[in-house]
Protein backbone atom coordinates (compact mmCIF):
# COMPACT_ATOMS: atom_id res chain seq x y z
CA UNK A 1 0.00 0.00 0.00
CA UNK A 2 0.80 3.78 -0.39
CA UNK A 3 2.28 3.72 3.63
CA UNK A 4 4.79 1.28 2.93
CA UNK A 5 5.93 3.27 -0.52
CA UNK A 6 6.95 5.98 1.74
CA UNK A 7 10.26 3.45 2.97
CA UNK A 8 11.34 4.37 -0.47
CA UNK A 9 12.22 7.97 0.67
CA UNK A 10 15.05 9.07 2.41
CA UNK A 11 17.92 6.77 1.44
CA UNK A 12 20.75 9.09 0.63
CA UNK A 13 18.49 12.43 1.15
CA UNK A 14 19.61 14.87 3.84
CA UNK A 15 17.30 14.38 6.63
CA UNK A 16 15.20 17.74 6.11
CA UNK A 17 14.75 17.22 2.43
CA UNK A 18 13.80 13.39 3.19
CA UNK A 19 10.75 14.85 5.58
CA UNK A 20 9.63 16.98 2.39
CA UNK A 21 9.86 14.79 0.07
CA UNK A 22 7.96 12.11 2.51
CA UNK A 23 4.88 14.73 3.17
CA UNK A 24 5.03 15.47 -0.79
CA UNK A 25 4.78 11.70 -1.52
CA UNK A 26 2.20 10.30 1.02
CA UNK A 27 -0.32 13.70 -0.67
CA UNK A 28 0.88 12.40 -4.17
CA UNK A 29 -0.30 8.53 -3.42
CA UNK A 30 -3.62 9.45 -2.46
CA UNK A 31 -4.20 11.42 -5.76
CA UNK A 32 -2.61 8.40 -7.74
CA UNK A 33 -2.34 5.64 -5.04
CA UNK A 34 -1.20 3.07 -7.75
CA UNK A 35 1.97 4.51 -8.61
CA UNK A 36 3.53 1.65 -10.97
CA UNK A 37 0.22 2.80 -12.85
CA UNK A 38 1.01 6.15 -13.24
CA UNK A 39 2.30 8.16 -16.89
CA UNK A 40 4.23 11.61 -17.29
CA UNK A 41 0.86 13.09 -18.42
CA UNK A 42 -0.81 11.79 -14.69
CA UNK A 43 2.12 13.48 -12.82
CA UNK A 44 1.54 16.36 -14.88
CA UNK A 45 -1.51 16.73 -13.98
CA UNK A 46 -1.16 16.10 -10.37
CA UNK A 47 1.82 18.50 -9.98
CA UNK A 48 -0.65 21.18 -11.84
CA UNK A 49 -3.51 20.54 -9.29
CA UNK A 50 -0.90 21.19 -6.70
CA UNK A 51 1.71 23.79 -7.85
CA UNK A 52 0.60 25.64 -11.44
CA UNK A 53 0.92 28.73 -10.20
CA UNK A 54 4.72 28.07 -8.13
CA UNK A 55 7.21 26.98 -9.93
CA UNK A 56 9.26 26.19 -6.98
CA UNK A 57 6.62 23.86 -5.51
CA UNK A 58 6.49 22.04 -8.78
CA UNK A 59 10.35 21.72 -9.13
CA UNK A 60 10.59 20.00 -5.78
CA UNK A 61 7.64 17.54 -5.85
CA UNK A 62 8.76 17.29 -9.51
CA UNK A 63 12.55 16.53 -8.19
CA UNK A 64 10.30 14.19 -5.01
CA UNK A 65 8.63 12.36 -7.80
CA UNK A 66 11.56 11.49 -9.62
CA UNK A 67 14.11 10.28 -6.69
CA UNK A 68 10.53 8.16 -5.56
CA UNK A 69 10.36 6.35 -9.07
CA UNK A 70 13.72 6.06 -9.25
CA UNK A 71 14.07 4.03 -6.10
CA UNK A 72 11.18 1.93 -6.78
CA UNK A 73 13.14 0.90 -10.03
CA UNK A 74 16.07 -0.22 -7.58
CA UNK A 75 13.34 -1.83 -5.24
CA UNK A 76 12.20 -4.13 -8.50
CA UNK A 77 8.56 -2.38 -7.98
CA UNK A 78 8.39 -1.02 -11.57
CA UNK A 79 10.47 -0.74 -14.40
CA UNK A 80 10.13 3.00 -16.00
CA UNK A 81 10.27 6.34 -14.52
CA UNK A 82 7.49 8.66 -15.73
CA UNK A 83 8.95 11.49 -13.81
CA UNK A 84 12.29 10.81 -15.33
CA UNK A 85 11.89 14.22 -17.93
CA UNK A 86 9.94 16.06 -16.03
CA UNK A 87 10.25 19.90 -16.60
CA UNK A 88 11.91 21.72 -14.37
CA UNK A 89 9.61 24.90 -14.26
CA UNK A 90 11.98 27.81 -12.60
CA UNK A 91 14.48 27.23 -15.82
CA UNK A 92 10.96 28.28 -18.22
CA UNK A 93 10.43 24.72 -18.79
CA UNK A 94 6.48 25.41 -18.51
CA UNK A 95 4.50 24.43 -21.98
CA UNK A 96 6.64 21.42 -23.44
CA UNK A 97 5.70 19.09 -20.49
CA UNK A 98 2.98 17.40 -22.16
């Protein structure tokens, strides 16, 4: 379940930005609490719903979203990143994310 997807985080984080990245990820798996089902256009969407308007929110539940995939690759939970090319909105990244 979506609790015990939150182990994932914090490996390798410093401890503040592994209590961030935890909050970000336990409000991400109720919007989308199958993960491994999840495409770039889902987290898109999600990361809209929750930062449009701040591209500084987006960038870190963006960067959250990406180190979370990334170690459920390692964990043999899924095999592809969808967060993997993100945009990274404070470098203007805004309309080619779709």
């Amino acid at each position: 379940g979506g609790n015990s997807l939150l182990g994932l985080v914090g490996p390798r984080l410093r401890p503040t930005s592994a209590v961030v990245y935890r909050r970000d990820l336990a409000d991400f798996l109720v919007a989308c609490p199958s993960p491994e089902l999840a495409t770039r256009a889902d987290l898109c969407a999600y990361l809209d719903s929750r930062a449009v308007d701040n591209p500084a929110g987006w960038d870190r539940r963006a960067a959250g979203l990406r180190y979370f995939f990334d170690r459920g690759i390692e964990a043999g939970l899924w095999t592809a990143n969808p967060a993997a090319d993100l945009p990274r909105q404070r470098r203007g990244d805004w309309r080619w994310r779709r």
